[in-house]
C-alpha atoms as a PDB file:
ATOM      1  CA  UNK A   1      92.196  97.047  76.349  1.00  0.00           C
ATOM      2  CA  UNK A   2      90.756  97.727  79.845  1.00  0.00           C
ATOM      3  CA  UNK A   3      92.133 101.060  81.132  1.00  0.00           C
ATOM      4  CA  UNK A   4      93.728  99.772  84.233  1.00  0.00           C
ATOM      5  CA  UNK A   5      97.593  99.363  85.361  1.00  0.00           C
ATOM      6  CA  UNK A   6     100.416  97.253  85.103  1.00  0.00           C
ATOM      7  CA  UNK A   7     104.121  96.039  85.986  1.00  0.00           C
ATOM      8  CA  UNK A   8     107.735  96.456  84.180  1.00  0.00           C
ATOM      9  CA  UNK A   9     110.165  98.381  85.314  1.00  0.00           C
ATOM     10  CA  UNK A  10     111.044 101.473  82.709  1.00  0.00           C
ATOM     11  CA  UNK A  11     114.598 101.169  83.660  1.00  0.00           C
ATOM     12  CA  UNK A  12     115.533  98.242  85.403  1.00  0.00           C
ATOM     13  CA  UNK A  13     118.477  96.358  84.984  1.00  0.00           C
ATOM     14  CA  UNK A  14     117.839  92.956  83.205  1.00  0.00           C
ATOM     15  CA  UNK A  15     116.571  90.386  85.372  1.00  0.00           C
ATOM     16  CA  UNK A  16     115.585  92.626  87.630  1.00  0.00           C
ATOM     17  CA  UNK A  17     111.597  93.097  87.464  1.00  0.00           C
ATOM     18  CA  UNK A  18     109.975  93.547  90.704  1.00  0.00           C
ATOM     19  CA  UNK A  19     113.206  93.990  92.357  1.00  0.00           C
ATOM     20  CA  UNK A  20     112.459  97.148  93.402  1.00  0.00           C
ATOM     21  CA  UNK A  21     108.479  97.174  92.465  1.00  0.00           C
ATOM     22  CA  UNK A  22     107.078  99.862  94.336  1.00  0.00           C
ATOM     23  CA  UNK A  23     109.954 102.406  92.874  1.00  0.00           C
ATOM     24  CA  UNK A  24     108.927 101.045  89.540  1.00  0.00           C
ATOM     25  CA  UNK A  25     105.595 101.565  89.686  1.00  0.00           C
ATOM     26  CA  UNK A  26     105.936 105.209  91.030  1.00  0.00           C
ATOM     27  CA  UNK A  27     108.467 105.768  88.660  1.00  0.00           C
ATOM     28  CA  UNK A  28     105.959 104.412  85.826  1.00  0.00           C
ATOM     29  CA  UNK A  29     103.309 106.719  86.859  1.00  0.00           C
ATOM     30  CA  UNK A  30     105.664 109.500  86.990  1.00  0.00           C
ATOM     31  CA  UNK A  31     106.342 108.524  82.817  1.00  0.00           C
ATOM     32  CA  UNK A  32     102.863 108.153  81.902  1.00  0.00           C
ATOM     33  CA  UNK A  33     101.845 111.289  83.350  1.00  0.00           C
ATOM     34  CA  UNK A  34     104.268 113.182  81.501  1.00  0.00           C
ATOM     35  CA  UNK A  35     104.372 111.879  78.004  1.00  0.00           C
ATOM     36  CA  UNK A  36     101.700 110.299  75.639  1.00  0.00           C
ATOM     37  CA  UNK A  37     100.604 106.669  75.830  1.00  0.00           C
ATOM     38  CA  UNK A  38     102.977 106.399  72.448  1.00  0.00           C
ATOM     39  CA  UNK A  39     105.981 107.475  74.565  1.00  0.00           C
ATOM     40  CA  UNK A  40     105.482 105.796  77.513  1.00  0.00           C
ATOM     41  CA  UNK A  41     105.381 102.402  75.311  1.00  0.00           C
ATOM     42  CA  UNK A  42     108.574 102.920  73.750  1.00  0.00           C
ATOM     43  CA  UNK A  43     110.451 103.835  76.505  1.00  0.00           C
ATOM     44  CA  UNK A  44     109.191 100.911  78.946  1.00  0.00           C
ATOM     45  CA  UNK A  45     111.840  98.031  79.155  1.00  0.00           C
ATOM     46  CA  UNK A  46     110.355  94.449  79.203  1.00  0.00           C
ATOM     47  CA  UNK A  47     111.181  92.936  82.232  1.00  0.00           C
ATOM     48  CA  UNK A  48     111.451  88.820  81.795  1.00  0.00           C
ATOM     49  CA  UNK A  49     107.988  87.161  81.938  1.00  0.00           C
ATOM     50  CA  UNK A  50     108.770  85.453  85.367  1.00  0.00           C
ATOM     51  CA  UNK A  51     109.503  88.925  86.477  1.00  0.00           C
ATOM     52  CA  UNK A  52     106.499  90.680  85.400  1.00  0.00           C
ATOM     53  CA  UNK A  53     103.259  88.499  85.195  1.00  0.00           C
ATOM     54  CA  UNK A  54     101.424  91.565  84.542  1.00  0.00           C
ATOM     55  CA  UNK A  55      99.606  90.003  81.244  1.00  0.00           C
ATOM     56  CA  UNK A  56      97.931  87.731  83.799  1.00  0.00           C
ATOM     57  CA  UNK A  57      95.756  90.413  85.524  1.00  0.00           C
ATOM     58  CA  UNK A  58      92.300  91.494  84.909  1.00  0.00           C
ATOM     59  CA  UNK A  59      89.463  92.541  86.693  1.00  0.00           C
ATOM     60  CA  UNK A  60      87.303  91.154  83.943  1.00  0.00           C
ATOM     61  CA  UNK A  61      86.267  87.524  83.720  1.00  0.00           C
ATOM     62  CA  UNK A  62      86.436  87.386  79.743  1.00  0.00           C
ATOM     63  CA  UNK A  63      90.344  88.138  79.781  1.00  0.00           C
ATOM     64  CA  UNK A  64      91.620  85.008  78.354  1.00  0.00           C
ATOM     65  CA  UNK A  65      88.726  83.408  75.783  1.00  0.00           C
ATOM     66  CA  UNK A  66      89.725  80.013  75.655  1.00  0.00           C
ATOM     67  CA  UNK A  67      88.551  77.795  72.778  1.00  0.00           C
ATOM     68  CA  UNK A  68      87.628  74.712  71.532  1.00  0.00           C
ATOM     69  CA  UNK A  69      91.412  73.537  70.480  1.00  0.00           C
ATOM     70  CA  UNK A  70      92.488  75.184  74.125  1.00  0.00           C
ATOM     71  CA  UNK A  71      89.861  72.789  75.757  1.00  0.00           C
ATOM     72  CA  UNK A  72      91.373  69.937  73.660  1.00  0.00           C
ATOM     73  CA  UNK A  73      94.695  70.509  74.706  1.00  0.00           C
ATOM     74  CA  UNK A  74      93.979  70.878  78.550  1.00  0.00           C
ATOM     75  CA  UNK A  75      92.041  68.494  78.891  1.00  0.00           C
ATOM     76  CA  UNK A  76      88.922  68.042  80.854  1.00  0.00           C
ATOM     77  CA  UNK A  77      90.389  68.322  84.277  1.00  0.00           C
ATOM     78  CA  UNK A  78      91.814  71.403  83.636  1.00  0.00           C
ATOM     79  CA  UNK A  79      89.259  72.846  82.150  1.00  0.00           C
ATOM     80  CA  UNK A  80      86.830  72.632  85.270  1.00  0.00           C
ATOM     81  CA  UNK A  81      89.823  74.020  87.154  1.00  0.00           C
ATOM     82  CA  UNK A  82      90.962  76.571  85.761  1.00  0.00           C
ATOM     83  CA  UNK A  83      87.883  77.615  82.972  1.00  0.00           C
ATOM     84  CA  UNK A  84      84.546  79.147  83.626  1.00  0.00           C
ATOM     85  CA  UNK A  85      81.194  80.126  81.556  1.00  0.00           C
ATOM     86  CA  UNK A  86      80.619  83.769  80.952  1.00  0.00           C
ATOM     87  CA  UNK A  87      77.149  84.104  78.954  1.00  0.00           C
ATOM     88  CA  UNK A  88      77.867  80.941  77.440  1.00  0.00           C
ATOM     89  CA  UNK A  89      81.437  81.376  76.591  1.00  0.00           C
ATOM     90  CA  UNK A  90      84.357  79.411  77.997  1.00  0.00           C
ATOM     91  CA  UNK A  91      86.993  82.083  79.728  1.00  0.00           C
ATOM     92  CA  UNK A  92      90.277  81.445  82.083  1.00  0.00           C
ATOM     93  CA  UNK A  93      88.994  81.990  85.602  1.00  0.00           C
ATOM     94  CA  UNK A  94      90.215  85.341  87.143  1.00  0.00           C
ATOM     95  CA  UNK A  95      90.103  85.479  91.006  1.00  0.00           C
ATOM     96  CA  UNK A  96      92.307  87.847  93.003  1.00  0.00           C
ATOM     97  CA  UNK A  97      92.360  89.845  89.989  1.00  0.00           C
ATOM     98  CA  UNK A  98      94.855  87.257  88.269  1.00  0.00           C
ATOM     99  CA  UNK A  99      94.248  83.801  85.959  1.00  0.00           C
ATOM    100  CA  UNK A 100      94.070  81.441  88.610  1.00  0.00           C
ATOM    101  CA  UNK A 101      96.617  79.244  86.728  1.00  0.00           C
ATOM    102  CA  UNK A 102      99.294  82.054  87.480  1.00  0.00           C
ATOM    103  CA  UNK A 103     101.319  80.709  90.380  1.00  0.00           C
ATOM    104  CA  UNK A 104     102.726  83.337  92.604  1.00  0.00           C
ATOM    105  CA  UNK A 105     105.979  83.360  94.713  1.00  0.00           C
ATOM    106  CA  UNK A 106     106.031  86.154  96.875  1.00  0.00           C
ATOM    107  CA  UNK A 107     109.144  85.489  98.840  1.00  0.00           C
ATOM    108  CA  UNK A 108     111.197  85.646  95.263  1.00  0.00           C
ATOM    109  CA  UNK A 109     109.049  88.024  93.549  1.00  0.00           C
ATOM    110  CA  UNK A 110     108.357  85.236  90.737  1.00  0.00           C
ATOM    111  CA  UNK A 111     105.476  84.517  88.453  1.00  0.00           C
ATOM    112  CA  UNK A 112     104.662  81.592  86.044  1.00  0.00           C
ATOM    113  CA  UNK A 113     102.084  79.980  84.370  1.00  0.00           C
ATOM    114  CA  UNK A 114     100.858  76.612  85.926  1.00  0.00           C
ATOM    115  CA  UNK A 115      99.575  75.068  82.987  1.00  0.00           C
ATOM    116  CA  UNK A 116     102.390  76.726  80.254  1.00  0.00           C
ATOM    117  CA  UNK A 117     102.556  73.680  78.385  1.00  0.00           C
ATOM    118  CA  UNK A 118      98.824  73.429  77.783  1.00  0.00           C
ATOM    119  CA  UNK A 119      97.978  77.110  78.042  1.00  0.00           C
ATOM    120  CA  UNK A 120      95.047  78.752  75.753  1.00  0.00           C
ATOM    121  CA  UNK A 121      96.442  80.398  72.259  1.00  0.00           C
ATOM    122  CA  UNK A 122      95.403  83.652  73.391  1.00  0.00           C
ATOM    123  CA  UNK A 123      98.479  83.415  75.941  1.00  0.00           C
ATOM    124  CA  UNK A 124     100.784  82.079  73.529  1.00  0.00           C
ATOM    125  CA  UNK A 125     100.211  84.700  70.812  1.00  0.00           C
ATOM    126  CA  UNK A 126     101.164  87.367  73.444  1.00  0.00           C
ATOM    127  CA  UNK A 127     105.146  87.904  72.809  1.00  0.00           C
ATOM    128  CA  UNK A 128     107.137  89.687  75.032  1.00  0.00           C
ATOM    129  CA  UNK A 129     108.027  92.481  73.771  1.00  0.00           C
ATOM    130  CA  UNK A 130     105.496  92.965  71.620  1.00  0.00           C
ATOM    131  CA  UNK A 131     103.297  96.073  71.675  1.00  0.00           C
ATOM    132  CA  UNK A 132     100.688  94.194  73.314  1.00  0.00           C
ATOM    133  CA  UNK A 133     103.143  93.376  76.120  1.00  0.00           C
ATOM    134  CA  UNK A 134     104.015  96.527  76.466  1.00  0.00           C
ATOM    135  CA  UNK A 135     100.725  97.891  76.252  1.00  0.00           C
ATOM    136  CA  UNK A 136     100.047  95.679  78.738  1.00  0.00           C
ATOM    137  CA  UNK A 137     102.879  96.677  80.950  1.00  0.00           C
ATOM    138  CA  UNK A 138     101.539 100.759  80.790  1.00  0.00           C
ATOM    139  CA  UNK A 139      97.723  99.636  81.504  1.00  0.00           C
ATOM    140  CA  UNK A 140      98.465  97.063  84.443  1.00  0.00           C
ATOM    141  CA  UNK A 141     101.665  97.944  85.871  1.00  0.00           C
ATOM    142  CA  UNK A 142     100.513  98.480  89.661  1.00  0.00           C
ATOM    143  CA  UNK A 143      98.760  95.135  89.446  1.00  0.00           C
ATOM    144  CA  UNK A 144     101.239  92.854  90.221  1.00  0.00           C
ATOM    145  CA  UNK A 145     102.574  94.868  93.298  1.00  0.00           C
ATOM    146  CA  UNK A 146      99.972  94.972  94.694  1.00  0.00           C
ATOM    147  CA  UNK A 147      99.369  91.526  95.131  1.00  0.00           C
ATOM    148  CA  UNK A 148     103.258  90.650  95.752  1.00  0.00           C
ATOM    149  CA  UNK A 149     101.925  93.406  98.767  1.00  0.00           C
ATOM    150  CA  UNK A 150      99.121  91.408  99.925  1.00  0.00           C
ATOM    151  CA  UNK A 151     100.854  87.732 100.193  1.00  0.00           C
ATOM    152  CA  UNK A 152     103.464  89.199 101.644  1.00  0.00           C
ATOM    153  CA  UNK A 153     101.887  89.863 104.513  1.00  0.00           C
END
């Protein structure tokens, strides 16, 4: 795991998210500060996925390995979109510090995956609610604010 922030909301109402995202990422900081990385897991609710996003950021380009059965499944077009080479190794592209398949909505505060249907396995064995959501959530929560912050402008 890359020791960098994230998005959730400790205790926002469901279907919520990134209703009030810079409170919840102050209010995240505020947890992790003051318990262990243990606590701060178990006490983060999971926002819904459209809410949060956060699993989508990285500032590294080998994030999301995607393999040969992923290539199958997307298909060649998609795979010069959205893939790149990293020493040799095929890896969702990251720009803006996101997958570029994650489509943004900043006016409703909404994320999703453009190619869901067809995405890599590494994306669908990441659960929500799983502890690598939620570790995800503690590392990366800031991540997605931010950028809601920058469109938004």
């Amino acid at each position: 795991m890359e020791p960098q922030a994230p998005i959730g909301s400790p205790r926002a109402p469901p279907g919520r998210g990134l209703g009030n995202a810079q409170g919840t990422a102050q209010s995240l900081e505020v947890r992790l500060k003051s318990r262990s990385h243990r606590q701060a897991l178990a006490s983060v609710v999971i926002p819904e996925c459209r809410d949060c996003g956060v699993c989508c950021f990285s500032l590294r380009p080998e994030h999301v390995r995607v393999w040969e059965i992923d290539r199958e499944r997307m298909g060649e077009q998609l795979v010069e979109r959205y893939t790149q080479l990293v020493d040799g190794i095929r890896y969702m592209r990251m720009t803006r510090g996101c997958c570029d398949a994650l489509v943004v909505d900043p006016v409703h505060r909404r994320f999703a995956c453009g190619i869901y249907e067809v995405r890599p396995d590494t994306c669908r064995g990441l659960q929500r609610g799983s502890s690598g959501c939620r570790d995800e959530i503690v590392q990366k929560h800031d991540r997605p604010v931010a950028l809601l912050g920058k469109l938004g402008r």
